[in-house]
PDB file of N, CA and C in Angstrom:
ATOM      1  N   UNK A   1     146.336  86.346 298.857  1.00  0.00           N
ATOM      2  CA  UNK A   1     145.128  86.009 298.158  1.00  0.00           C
ATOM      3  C   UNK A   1     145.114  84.519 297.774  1.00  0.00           C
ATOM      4  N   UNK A   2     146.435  83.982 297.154  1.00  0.00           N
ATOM      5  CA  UNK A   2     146.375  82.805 296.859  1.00  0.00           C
ATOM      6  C   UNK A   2     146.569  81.688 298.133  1.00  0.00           C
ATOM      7  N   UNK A   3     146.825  82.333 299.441  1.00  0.00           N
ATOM      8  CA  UNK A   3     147.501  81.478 300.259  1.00  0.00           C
ATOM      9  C   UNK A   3     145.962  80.678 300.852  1.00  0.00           C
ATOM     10  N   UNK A   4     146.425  79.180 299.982  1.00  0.00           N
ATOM     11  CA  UNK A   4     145.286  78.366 301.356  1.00  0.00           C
ATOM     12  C   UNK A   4     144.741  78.955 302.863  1.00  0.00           C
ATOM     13  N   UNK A   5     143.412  79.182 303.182  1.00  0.00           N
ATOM     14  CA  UNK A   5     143.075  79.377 304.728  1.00  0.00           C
ATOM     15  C   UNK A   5     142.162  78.450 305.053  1.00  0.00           C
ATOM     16  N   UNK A   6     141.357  77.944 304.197  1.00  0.00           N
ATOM     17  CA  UNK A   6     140.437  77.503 304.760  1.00  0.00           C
ATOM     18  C   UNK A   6     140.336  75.955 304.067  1.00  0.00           C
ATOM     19  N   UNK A   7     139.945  74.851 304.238  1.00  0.00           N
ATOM     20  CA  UNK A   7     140.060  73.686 303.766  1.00  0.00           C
ATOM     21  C   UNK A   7     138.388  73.055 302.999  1.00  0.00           C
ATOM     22  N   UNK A   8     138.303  73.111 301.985  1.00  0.00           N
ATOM     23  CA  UNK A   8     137.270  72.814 301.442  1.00  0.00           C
ATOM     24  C   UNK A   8     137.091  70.954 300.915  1.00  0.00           C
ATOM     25  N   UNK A   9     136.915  70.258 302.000  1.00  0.00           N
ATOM     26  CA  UNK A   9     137.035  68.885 301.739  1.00  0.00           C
ATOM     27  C   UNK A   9     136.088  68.215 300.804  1.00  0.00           C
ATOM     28  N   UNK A  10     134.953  68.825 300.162  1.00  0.00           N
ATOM     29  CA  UNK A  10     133.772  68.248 299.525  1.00  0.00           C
ATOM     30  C   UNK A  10     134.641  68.776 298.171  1.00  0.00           C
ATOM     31  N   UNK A  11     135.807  69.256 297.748  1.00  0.00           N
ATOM     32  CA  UNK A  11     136.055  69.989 296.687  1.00  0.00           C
ATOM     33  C   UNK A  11     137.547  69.812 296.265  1.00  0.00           C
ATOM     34  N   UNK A  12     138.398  68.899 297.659  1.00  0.00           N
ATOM     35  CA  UNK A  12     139.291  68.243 298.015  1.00  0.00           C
ATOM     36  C   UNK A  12     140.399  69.742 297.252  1.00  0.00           C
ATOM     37  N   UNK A  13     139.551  71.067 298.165  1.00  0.00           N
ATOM     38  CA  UNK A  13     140.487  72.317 297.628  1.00  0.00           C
ATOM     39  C   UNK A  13     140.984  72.851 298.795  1.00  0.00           C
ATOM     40  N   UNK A  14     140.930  74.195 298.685  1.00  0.00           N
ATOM     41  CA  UNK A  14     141.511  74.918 299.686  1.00  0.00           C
ATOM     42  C   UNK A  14     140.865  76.723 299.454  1.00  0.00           C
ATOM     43  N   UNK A  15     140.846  77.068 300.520  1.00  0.00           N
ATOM     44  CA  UNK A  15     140.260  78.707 300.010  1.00  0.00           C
ATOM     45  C   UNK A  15     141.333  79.703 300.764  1.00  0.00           C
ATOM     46  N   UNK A  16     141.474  80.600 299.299  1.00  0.00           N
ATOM     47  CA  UNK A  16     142.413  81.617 300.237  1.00  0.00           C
ATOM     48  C   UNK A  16     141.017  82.757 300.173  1.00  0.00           C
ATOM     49  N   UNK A  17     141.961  84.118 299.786  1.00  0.00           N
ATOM     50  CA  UNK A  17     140.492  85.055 299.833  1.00  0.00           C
ATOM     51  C   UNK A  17     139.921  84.998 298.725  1.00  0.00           C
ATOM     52  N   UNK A  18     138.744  84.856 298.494  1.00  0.00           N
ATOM     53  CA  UNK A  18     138.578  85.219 297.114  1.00  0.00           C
ATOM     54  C   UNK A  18     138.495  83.844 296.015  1.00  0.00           C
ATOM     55  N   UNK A  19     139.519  83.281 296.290  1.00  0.00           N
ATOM     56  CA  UNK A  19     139.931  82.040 295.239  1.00  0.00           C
ATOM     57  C   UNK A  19     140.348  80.710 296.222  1.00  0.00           C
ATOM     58  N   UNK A  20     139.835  80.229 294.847  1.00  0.00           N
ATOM     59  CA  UNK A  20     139.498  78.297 295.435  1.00  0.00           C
ATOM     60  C   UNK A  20     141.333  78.295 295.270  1.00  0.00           C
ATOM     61  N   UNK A  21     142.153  77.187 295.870  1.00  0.00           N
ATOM     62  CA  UNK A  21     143.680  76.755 295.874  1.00  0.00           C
ATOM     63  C   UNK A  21     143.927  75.321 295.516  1.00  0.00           C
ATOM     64  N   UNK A  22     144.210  75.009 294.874  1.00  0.00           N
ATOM     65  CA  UNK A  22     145.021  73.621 294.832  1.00  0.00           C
ATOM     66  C   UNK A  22     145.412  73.503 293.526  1.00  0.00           C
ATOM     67  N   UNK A  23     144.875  71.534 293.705  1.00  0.00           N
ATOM     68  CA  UNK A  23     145.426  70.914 292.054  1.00  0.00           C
ATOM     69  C   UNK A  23     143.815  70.581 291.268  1.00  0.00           C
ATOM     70  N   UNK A  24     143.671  71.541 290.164  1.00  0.00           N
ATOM     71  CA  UNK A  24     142.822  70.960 289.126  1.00  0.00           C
ATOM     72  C   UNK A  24     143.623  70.217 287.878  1.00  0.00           C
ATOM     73  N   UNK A  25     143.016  69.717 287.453  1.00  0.00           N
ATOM     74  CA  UNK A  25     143.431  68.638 286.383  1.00  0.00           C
ATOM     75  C   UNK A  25     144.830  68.215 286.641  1.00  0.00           C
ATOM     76  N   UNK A  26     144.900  67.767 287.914  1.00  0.00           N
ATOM     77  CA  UNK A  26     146.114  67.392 288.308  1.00  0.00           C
ATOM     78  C   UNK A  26     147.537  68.646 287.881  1.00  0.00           C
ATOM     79  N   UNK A  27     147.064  69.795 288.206  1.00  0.00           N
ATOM     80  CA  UNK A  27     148.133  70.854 288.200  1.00  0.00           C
ATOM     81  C   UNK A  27     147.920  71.936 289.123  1.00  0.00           C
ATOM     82  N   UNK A  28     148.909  72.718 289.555  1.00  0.00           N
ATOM     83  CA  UNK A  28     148.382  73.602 290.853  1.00  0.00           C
ATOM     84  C   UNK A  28     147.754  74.912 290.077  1.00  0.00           C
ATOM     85  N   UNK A  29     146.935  74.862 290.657  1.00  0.00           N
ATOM     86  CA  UNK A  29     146.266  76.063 290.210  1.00  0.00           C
ATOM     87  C   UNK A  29     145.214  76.855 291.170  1.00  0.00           C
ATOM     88  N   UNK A  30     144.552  78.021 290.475  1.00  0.00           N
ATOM     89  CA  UNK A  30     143.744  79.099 291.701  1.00  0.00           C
ATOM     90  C   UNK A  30     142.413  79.185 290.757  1.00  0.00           C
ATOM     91  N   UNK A  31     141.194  79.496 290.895  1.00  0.00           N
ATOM     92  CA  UNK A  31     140.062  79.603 290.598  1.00  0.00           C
ATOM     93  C   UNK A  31     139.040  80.861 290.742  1.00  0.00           C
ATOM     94  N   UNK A  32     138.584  80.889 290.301  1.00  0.00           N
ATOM     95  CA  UNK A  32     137.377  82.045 290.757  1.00  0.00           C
ATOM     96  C   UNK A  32     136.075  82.222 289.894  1.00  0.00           C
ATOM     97  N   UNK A  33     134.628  81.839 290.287  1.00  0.00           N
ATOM     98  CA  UNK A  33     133.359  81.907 290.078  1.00  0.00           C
ATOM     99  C   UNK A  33     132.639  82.506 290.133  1.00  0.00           C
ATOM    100  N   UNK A  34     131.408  82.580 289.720  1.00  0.00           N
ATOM    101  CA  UNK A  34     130.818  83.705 290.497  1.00  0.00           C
ATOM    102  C   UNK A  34     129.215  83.941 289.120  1.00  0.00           C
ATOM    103  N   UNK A  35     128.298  84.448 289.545  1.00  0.00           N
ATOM    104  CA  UNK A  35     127.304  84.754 288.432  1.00  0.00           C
ATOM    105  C   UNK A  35     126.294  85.724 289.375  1.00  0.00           C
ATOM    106  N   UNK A  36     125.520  86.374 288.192  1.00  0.00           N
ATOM    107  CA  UNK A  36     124.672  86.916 288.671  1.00  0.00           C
ATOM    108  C   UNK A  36     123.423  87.558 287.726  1.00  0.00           C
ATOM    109  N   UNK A  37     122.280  87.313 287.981  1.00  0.00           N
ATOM    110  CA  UNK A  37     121.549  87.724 287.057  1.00  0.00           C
ATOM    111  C   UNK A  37     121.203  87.364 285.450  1.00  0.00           C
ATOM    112  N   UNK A  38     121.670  85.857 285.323  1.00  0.00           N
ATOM    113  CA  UNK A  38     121.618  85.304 284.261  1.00  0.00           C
ATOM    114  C   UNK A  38     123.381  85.291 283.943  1.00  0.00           C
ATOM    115  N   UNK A  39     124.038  85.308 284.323  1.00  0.00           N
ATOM    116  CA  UNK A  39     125.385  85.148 283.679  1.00  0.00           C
ATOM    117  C   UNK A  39     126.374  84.407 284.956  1.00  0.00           C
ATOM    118  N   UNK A  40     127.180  84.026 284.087  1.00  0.00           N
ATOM    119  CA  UNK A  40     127.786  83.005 284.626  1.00  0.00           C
ATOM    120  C   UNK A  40     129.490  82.900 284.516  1.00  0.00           C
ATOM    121  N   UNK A  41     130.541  82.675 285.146  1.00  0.00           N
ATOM    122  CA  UNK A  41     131.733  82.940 284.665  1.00  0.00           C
ATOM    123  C   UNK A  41     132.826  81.945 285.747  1.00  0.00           C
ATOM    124  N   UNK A  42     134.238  81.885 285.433  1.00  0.00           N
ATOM    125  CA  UNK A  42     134.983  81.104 285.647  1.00  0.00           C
ATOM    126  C   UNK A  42     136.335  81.620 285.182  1.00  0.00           C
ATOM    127  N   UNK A  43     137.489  81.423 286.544  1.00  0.00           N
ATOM    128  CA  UNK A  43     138.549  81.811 285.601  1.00  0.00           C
ATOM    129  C   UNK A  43     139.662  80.899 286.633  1.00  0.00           C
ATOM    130  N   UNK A  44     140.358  80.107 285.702  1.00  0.00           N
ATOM    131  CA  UNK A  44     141.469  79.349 286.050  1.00  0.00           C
ATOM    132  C   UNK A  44     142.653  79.662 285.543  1.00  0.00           C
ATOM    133  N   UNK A  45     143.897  79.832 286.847  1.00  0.00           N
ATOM    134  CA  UNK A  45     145.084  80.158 286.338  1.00  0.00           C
ATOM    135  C   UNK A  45     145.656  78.421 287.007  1.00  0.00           C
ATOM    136  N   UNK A  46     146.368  78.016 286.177  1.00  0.00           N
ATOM    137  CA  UNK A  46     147.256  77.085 286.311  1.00  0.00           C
ATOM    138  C   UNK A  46     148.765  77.751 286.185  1.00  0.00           C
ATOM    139  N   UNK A  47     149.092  78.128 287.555  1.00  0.00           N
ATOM    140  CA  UNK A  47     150.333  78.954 287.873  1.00  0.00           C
ATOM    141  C   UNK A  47     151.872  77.876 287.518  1.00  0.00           C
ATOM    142  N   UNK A  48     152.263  77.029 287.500  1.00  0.00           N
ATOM    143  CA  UNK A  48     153.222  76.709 286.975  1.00  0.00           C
ATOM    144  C   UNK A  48     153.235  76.210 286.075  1.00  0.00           C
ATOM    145  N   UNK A  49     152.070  76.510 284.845  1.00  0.00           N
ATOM    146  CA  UNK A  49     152.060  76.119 283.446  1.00  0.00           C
ATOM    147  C   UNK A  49     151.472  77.347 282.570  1.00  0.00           C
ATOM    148  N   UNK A  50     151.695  78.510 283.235  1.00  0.00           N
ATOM    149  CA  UNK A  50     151.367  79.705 282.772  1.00  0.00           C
ATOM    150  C   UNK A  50     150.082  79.678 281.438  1.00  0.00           C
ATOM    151  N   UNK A  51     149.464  78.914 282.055  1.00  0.00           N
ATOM    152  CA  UNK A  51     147.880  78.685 281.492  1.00  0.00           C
ATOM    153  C   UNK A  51     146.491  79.062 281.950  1.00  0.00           C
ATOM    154  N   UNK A  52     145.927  80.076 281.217  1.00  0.00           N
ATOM    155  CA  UNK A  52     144.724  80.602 282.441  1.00  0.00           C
ATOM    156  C   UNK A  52     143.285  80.368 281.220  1.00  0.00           C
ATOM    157  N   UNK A  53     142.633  80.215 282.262  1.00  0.00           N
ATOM    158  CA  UNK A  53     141.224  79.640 280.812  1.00  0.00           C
ATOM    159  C   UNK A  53     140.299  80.664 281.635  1.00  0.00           C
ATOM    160  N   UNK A  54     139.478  81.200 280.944  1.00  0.00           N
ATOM    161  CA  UNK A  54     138.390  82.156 281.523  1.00  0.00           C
ATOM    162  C   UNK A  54     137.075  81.677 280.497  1.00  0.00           C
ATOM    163  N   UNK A  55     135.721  81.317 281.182  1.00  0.00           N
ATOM    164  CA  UNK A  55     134.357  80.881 280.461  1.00  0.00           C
ATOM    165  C   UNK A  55     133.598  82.222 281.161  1.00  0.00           C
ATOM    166  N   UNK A  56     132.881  82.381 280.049  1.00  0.00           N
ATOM    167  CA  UNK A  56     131.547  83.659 280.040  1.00  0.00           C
ATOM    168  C   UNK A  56     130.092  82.808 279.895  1.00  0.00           C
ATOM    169  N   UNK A  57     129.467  83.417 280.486  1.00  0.00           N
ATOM    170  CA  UNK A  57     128.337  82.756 279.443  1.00  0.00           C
ATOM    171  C   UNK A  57     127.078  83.436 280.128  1.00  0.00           C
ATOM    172  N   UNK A  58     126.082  83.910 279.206  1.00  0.00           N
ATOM    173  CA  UNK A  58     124.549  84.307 279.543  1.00  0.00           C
ATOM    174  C   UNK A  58     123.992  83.725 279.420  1.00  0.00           C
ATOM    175  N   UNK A  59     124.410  82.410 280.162  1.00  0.00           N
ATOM    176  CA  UNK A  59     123.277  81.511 280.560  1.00  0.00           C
ATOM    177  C   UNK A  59     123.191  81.506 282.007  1.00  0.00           C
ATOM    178  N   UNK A  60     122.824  81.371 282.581  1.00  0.00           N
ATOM    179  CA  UNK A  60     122.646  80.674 283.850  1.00  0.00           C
ATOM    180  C   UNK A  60     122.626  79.321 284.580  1.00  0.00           C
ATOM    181  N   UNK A  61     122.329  78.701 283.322  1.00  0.00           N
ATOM    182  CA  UNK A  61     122.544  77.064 283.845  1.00  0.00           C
ATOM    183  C   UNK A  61     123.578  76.208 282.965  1.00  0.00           C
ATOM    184  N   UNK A  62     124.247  77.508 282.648  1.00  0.00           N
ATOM    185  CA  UNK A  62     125.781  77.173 282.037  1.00  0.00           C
ATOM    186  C   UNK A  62     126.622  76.199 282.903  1.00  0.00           C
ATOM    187  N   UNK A  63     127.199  74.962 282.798  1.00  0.00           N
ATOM    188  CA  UNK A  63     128.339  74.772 283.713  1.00  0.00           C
ATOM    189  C   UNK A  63     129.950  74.862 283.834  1.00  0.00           C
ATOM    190  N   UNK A  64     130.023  76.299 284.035  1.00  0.00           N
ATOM    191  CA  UNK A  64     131.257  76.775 283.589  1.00  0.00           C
ATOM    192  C   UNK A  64     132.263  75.852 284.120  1.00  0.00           C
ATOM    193  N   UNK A  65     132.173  75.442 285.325  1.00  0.00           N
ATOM    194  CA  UNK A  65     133.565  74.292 286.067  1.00  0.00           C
ATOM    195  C   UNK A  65     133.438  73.453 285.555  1.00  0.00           C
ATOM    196  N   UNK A  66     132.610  72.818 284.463  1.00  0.00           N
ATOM    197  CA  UNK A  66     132.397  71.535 283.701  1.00  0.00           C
ATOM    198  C   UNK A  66     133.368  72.309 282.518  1.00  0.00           C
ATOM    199  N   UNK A  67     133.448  73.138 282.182  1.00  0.00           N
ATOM    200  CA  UNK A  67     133.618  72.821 280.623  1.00  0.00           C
ATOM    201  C   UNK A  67     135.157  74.067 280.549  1.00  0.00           C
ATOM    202  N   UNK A  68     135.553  74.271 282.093  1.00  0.00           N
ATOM    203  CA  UNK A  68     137.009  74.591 282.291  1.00  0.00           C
ATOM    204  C   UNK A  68     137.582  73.264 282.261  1.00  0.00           C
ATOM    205  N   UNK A  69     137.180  72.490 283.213  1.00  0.00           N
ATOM    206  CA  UNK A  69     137.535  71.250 283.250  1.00  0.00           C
ATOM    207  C   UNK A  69     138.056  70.346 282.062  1.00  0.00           C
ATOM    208  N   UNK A  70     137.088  70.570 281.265  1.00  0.00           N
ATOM    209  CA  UNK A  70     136.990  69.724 280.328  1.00  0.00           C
ATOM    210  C   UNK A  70     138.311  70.621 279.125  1.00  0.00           C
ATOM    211  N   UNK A  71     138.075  71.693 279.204  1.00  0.00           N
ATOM    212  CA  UNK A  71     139.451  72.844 278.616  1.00  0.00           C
ATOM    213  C   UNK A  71     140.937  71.905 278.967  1.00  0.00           C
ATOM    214  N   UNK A  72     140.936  72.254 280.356  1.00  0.00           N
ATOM    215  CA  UNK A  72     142.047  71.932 280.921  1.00  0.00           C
ATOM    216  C   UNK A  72     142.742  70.542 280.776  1.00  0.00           C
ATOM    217  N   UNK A  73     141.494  69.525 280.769  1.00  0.00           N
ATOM    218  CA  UNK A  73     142.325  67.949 280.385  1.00  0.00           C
ATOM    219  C   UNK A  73     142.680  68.108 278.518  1.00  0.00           C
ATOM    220  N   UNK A  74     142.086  68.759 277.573  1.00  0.00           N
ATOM    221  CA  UNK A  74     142.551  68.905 276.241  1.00  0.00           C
ATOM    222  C   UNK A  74     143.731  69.538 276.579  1.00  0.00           C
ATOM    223  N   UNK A  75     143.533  70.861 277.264  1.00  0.00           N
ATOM    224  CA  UNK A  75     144.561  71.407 276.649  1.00  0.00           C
ATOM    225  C   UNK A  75     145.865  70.430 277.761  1.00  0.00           C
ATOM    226  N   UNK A  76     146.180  69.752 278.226  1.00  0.00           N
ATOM    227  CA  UNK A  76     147.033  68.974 279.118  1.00  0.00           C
ATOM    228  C   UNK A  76     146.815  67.591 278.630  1.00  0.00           C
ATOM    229  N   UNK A  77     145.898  66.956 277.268  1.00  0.00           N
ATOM    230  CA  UNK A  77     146.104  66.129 276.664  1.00  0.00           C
ATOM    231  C   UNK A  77     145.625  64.982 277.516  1.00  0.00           C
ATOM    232  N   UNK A  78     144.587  65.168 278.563  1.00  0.00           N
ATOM    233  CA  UNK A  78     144.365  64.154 279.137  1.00  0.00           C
ATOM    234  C   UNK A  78     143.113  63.318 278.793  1.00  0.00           C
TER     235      UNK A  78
END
């Protein structure tokens, strides 16, 4: 599931099944998105810092990869 297959260069990621692969906030980590019907969601595991952030939201024009992002450089102090 986690193993890179596919190369996502606009995103400078990688896709296994299911989940985006690489380095966010400069750490390796796996991803997964997804919404439907007004809701919106996000869940990042940063696997060798045993850190996983998950965003909800009933919005729809929520930007959940904005504000994992923005999680991930606090909580990594960047």
């Amino acid at each position: 599931m986690f193993t890179p297959h596919a190369k996502m260069a606009a995103f400078g990621l990688s896709y296994g099944y299911g989940w985006f692969v690489g380095k966010m906030n400069n750490h390796p980590a796996v991803s997964h998105g997804g919404g439907i019907d007004g809701f919106v969601t996000e869940i990042r595991r940063y696997i060798d810092d045993n850190i996983t952030i998950i965003i909800l939201s009933n919005r729809q024009t929520t930007n959940v990869p904005q504000i994992a992002d923005q999680i991930g450089w606090a909580v990594f102090e960047k």
